[in-house]
PDB file of N, CA and C in Angstrom:
ATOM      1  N   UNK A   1      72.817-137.044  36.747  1.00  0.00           N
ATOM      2  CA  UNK A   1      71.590-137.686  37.186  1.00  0.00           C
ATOM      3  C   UNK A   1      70.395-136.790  36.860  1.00  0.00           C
ATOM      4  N   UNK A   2      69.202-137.340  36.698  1.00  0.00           N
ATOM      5  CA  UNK A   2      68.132-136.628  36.235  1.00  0.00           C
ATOM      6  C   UNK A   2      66.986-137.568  37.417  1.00  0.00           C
ATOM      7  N   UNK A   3      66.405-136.311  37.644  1.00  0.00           N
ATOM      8  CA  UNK A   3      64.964-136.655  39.127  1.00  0.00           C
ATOM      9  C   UNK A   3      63.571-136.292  37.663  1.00  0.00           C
ATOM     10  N   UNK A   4      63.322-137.754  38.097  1.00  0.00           N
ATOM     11  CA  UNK A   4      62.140-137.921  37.355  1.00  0.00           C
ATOM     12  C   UNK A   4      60.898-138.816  38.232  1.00  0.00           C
ATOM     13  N   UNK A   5      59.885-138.886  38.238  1.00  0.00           N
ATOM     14  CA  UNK A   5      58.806-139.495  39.042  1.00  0.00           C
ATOM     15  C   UNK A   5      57.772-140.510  38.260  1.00  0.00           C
ATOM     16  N   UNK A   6      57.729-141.594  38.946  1.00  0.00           N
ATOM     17  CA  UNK A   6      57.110-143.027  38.487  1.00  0.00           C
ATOM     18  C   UNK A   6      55.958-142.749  39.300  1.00  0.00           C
ATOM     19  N   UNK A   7      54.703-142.931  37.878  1.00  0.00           N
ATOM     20  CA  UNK A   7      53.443-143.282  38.993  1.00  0.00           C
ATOM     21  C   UNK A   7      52.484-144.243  38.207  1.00  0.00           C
ATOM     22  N   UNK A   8      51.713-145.069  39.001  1.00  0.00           N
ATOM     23  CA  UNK A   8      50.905-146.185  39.028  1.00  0.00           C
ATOM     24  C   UNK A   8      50.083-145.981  39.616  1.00  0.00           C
ATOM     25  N   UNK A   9      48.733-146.639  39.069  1.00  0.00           N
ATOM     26  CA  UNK A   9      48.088-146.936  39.937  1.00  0.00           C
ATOM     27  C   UNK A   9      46.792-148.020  40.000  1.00  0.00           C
ATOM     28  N   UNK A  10      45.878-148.985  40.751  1.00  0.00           N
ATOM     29  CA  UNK A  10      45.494-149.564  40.474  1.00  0.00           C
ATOM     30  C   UNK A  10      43.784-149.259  41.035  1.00  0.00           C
ATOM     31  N   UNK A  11      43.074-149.994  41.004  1.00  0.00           N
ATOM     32  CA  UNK A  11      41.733-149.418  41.937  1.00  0.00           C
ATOM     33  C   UNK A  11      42.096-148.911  43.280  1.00  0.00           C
ATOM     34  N   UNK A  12      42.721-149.831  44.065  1.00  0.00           N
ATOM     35  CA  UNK A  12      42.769-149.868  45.076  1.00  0.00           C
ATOM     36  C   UNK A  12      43.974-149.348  45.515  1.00  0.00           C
ATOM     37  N   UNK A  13      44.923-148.662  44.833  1.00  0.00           N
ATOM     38  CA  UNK A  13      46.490-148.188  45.742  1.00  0.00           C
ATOM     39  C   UNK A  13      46.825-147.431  44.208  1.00  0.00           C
ATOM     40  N   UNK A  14      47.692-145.933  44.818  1.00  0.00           N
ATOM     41  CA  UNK A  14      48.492-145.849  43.835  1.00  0.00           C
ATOM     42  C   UNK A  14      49.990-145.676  44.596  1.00  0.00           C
ATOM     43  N   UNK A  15      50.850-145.652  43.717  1.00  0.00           N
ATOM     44  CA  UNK A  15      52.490-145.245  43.413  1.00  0.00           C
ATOM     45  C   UNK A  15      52.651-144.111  42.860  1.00  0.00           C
ATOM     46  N   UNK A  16      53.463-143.423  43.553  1.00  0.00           N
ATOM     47  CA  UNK A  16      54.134-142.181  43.146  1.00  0.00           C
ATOM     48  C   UNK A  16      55.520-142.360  43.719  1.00  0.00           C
ATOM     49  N   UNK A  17      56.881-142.167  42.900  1.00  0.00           N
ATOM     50  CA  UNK A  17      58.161-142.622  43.464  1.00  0.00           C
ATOM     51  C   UNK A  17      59.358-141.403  42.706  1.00  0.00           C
ATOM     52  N   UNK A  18      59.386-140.385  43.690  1.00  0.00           N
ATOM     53  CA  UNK A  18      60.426-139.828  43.224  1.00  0.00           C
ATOM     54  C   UNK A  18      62.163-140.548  42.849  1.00  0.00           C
ATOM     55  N   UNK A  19      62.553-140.298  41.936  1.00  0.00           N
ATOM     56  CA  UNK A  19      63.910-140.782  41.769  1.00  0.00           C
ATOM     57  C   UNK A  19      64.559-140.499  40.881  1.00  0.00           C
ATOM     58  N   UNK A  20      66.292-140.801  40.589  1.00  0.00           N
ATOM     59  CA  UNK A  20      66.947-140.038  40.067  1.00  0.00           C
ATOM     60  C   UNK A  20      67.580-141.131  39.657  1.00  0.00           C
ATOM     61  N   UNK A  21      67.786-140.881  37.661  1.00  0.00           N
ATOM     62  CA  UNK A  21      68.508-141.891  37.068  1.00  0.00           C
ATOM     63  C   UNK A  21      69.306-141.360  36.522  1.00  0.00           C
ATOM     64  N   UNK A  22      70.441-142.087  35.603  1.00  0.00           N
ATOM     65  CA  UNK A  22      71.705-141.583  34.984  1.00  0.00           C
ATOM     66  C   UNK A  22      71.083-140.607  33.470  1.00  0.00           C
ATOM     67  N   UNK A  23      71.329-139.488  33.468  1.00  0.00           N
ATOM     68  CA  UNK A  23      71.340-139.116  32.358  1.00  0.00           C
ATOM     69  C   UNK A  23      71.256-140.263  30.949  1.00  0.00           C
ATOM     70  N   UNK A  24      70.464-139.841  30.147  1.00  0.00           N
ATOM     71  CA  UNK A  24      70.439-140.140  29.018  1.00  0.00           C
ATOM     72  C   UNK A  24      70.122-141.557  28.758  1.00  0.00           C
ATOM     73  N   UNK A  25      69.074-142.089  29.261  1.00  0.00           N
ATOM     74  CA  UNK A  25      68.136-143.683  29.517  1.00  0.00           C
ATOM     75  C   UNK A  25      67.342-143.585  29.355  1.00  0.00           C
ATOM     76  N   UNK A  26      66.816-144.324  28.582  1.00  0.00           N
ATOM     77  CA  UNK A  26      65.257-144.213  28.166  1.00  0.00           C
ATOM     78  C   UNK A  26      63.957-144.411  29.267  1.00  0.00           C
ATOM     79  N   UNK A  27      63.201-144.324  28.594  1.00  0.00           N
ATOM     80  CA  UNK A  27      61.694-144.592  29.333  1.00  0.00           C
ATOM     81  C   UNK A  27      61.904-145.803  30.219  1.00  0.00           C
ATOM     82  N   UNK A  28      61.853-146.561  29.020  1.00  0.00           N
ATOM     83  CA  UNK A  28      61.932-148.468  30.034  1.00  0.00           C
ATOM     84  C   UNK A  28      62.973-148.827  30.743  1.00  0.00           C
ATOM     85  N   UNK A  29      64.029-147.736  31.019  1.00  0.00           N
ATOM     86  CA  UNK A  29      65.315-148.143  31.395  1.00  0.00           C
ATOM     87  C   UNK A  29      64.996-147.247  32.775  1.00  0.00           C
ATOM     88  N   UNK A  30      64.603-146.099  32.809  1.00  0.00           N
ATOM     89  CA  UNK A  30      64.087-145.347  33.777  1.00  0.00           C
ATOM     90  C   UNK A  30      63.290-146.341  34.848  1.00  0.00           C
ATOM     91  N   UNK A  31      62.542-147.021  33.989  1.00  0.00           N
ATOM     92  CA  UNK A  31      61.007-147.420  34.892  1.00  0.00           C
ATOM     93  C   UNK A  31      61.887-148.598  35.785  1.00  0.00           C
ATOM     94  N   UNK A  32      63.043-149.733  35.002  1.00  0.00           N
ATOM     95  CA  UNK A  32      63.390-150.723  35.480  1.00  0.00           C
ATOM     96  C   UNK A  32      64.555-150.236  36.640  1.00  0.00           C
ATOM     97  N   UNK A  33      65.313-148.827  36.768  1.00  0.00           N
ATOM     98  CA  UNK A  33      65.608-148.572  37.716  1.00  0.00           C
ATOM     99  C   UNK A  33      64.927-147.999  39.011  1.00  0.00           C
ATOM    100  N   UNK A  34      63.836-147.699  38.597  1.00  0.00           N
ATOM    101  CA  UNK A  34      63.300-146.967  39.632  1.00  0.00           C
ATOM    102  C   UNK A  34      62.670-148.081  40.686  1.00  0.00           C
ATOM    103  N   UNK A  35      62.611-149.258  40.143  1.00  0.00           N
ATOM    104  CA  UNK A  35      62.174-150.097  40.877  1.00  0.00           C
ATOM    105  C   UNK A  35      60.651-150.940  41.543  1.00  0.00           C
ATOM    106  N   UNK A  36      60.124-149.976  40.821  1.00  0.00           N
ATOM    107  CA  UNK A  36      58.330-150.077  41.241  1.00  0.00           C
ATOM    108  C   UNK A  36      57.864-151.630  40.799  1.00  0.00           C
ATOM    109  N   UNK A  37      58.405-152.299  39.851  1.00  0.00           N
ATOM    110  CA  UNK A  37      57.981-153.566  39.252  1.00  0.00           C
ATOM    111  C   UNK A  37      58.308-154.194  40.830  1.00  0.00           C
ATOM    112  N   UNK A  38      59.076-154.212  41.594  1.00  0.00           N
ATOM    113  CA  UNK A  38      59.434-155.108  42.433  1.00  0.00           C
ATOM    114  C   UNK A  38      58.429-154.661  43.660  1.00  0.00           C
ATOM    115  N   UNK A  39      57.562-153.531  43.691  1.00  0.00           N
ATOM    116  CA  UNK A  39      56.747-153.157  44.725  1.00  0.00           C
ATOM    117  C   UNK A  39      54.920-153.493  44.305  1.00  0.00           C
ATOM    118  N   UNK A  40      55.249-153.701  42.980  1.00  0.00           N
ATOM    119  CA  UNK A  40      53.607-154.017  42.207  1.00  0.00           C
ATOM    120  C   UNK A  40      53.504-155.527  41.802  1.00  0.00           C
ATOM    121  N   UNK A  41      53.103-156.541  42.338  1.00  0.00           N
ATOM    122  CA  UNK A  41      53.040-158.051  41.652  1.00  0.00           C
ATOM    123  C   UNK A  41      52.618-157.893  40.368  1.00  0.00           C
ATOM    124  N   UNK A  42      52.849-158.532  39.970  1.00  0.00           N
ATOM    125  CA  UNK A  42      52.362-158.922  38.157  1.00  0.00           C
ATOM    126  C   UNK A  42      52.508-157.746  37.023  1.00  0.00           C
ATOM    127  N   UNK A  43      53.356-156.479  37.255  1.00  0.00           N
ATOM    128  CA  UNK A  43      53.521-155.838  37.076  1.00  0.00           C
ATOM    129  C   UNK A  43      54.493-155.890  35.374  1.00  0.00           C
ATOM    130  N   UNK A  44      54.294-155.870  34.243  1.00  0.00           N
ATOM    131  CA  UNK A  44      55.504-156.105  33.510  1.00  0.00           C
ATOM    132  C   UNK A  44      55.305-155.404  32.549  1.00  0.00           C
ATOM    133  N   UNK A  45      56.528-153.934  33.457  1.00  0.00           N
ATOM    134  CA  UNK A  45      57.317-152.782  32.596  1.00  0.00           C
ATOM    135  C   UNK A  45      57.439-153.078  31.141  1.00  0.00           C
ATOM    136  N   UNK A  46      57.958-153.828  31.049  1.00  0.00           N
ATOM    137  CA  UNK A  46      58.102-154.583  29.211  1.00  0.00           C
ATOM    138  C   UNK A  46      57.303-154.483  28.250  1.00  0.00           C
ATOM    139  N   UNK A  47      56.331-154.105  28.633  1.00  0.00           N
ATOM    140  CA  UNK A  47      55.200-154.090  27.857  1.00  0.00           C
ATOM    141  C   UNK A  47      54.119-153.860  28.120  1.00  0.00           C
ATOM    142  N   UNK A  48      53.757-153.233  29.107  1.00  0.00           N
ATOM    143  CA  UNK A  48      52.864-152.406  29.545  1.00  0.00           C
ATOM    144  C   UNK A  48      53.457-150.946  29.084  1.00  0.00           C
ATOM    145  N   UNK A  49      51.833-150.853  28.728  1.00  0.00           N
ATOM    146  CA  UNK A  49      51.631-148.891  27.725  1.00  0.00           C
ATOM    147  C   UNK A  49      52.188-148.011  29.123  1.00  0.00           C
ATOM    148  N   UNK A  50      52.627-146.906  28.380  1.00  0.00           N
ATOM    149  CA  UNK A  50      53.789-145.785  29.710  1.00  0.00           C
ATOM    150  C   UNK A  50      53.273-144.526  28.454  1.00  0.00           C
ATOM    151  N   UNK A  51      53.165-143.481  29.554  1.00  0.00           N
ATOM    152  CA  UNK A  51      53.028-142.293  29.185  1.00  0.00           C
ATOM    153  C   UNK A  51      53.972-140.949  29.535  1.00  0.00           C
ATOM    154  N   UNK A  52      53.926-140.328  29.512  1.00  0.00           N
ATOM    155  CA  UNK A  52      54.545-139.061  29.924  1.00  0.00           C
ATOM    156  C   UNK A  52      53.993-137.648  30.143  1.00  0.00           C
ATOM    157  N   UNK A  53      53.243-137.349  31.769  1.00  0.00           N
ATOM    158  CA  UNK A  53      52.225-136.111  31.559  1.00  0.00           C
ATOM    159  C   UNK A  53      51.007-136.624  30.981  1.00  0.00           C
ATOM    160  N   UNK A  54      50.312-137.688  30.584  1.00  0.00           N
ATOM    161  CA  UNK A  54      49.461-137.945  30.399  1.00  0.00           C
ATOM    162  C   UNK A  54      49.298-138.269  28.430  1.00  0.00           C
ATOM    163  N   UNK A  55      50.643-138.249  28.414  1.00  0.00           N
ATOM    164  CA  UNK A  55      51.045-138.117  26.605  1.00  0.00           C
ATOM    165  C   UNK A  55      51.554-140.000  26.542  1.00  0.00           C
ATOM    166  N   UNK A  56      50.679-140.572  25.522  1.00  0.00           N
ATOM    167  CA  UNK A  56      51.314-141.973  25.630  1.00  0.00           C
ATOM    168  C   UNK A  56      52.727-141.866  24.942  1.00  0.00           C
ATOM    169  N   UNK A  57      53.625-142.877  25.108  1.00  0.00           N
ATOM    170  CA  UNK A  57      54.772-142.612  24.833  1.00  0.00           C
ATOM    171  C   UNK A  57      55.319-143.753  23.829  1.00  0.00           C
ATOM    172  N   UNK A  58      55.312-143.391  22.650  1.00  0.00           N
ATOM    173  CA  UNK A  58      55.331-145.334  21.218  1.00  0.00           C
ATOM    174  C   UNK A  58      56.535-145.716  21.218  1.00  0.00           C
ATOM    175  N   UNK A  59      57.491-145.054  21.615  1.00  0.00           N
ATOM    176  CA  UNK A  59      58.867-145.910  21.753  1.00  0.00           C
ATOM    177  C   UNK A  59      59.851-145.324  22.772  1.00  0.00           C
ATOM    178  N   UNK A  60      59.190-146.116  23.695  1.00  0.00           N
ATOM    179  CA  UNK A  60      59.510-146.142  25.354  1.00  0.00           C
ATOM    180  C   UNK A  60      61.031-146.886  25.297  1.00  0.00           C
ATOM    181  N   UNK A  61      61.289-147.674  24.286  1.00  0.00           N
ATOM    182  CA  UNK A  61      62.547-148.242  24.494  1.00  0.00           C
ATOM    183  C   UNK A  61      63.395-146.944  23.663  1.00  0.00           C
ATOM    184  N   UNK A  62      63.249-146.007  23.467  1.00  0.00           N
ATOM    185  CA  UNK A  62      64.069-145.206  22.547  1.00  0.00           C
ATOM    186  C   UNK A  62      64.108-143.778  23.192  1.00  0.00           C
ATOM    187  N   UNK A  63      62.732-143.509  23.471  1.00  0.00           N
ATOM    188  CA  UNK A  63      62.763-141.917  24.292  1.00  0.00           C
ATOM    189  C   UNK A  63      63.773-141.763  25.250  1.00  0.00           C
ATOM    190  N   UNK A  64      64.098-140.506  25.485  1.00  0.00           N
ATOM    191  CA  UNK A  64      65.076-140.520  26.653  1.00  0.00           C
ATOM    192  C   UNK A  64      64.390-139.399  27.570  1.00  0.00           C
ATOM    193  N   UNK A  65      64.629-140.284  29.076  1.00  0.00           N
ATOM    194  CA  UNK A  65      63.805-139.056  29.896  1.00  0.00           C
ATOM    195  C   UNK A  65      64.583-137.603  30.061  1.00  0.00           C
ATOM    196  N   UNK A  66      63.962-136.630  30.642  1.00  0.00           N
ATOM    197  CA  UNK A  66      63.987-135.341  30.997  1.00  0.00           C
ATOM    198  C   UNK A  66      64.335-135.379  32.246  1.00  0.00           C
ATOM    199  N   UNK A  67      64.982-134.718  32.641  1.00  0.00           N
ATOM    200  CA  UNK A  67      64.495-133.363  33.946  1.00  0.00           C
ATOM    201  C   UNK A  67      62.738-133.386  34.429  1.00  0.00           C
ATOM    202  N   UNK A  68      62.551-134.143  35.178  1.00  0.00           N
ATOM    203  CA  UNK A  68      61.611-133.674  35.892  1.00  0.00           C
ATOM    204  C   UNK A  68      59.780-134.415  35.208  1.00  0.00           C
ATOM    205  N   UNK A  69      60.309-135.311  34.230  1.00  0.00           N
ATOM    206  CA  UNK A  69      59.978-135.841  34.002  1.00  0.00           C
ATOM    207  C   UNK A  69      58.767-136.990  35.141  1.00  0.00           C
ATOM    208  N   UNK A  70      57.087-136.935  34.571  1.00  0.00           N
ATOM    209  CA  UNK A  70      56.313-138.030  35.358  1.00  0.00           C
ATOM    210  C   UNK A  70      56.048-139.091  34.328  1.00  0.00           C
ATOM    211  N   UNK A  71      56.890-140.273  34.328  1.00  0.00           N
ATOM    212  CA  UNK A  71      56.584-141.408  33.863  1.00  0.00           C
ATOM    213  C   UNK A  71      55.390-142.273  34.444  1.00  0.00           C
ATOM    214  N   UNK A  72      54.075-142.300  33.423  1.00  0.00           N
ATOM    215  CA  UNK A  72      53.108-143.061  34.016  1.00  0.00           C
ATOM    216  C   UNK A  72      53.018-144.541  33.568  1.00  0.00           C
ATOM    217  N   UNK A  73      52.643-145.428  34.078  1.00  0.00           N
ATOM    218  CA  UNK A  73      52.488-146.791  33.720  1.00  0.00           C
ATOM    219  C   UNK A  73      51.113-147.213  33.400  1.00  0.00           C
ATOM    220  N   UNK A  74      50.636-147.371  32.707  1.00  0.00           N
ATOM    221  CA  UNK A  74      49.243-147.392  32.257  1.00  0.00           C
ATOM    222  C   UNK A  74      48.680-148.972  32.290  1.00  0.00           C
ATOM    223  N   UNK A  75      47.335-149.142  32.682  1.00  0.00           N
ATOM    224  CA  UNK A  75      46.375-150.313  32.836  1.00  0.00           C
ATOM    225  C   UNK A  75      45.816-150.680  31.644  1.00  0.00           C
ATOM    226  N   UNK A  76      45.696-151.673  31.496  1.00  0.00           N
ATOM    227  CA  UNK A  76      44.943-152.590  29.603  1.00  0.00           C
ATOM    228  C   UNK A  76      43.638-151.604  30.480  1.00  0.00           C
ATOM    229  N   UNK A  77      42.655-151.240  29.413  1.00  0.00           N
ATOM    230  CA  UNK A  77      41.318-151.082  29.226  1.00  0.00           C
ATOM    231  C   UNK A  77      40.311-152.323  29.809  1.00  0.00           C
ATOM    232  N   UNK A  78      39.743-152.128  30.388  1.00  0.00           N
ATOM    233  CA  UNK A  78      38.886-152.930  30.849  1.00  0.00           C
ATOM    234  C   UNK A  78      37.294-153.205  29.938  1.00  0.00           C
ATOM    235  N   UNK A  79      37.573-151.976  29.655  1.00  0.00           N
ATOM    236  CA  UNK A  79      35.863-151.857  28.353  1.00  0.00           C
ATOM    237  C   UNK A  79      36.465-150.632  27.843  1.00  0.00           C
ATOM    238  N   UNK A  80      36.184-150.984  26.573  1.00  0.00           N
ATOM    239  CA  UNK A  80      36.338-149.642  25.810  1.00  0.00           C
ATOM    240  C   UNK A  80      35.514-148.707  25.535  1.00  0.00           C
ATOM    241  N   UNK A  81      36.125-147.779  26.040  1.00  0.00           N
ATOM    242  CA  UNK A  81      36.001-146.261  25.952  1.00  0.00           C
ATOM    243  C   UNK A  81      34.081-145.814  25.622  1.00  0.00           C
ATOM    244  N   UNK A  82      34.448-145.956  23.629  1.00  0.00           N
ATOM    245  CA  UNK A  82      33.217-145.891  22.512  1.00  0.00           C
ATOM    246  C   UNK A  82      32.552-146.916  23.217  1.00  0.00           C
ATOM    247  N   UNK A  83      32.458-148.128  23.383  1.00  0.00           N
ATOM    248  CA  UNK A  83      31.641-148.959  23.782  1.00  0.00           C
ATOM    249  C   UNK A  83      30.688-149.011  24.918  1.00  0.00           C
ATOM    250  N   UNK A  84      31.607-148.179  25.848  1.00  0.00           N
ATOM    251  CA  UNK A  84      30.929-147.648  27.372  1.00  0.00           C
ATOM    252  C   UNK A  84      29.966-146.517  26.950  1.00  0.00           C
ATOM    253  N   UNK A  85      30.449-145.895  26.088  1.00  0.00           N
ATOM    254  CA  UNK A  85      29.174-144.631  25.581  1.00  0.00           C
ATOM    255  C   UNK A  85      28.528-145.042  24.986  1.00  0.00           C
ATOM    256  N   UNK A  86      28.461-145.614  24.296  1.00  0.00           N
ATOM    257  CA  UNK A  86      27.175-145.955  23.547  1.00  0.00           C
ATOM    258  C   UNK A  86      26.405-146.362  24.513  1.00  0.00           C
ATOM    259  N   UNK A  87      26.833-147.837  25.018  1.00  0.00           N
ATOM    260  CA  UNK A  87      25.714-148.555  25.853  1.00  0.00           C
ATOM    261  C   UNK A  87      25.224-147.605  26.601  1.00  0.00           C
ATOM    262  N   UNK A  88      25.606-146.154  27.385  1.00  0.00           N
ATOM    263  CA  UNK A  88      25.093-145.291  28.768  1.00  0.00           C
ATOM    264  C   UNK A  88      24.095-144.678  27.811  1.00  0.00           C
ATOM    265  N   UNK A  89      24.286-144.224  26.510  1.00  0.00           N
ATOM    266  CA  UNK A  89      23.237-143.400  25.680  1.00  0.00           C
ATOM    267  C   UNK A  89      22.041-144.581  25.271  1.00  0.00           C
ATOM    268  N   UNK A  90      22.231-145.732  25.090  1.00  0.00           N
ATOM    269  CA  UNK A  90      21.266-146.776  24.821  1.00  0.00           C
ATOM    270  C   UNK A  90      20.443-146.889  26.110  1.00  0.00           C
ATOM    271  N   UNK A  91      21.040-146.738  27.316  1.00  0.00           N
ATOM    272  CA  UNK A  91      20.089-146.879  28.383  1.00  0.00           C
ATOM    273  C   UNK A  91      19.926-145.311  28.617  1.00  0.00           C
ATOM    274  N   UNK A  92      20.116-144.289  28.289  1.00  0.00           N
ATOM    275  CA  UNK A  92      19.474-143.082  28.516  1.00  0.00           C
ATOM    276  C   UNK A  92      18.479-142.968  28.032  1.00  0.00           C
ATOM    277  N   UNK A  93      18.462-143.725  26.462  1.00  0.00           N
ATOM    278  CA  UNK A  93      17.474-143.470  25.847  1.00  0.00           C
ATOM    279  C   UNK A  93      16.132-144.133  26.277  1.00  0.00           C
ATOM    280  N   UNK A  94      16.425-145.381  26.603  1.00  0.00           N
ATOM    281  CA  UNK A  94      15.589-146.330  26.942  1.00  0.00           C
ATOM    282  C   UNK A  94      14.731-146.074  27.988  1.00  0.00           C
ATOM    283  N   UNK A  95      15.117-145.289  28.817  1.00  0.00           N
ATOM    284  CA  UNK A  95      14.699-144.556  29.917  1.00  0.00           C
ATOM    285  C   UNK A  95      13.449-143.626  30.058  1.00  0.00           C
ATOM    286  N   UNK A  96      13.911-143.129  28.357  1.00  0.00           N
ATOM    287  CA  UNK A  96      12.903-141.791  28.269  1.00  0.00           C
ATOM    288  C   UNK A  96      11.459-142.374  27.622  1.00  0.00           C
TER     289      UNK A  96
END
């Protein structure tokens, strides 16, 4: 068994879930035992972006977790990133 930790989170609540899976299971196999889909509505492991330590992770169906391992579950973007900067420098500027 390998103790690895699931975390989520949303505006309003996060998840952090210590737990321990069978050696040698991947990312998405990790996440679907650990159980958190059944504690988050609308939640779907399947295809929602997952990271590791803050490292995104491109083939979550293939990686195999670690020892000690923090599997994160990541949120779609709401506005992107470049797009949010620009517009804050367009109204900085506008300002002056």
């Amino acid at each position: 068994m390998v103790k690895v930790e699931v975390a989520y989170a949303t505006a309003e609540r996060q998840w952090l879930l210590a737990c321990e899976v069978p050696d040698g299971v991947t990312v998405r196999e990790a996440l679907r035992l650990s159980g958190i889909a059944g504690q988050v509505s609308g939640l779907d492991i399947e295809q929602c972006p997952v990271g590791i330590f803050g490292k995104v992770v491109a083939d979550a169906h293939e990686r195999l977790v670690e020892e000690g391992d923090r599997l994160e579950i990541y949120r779609p973007l709401l506005l992107d990133p470049i797009d949010a900067r620009r517009r804050r420098a367009a109204q900085a500027k506008a300002k002056r």
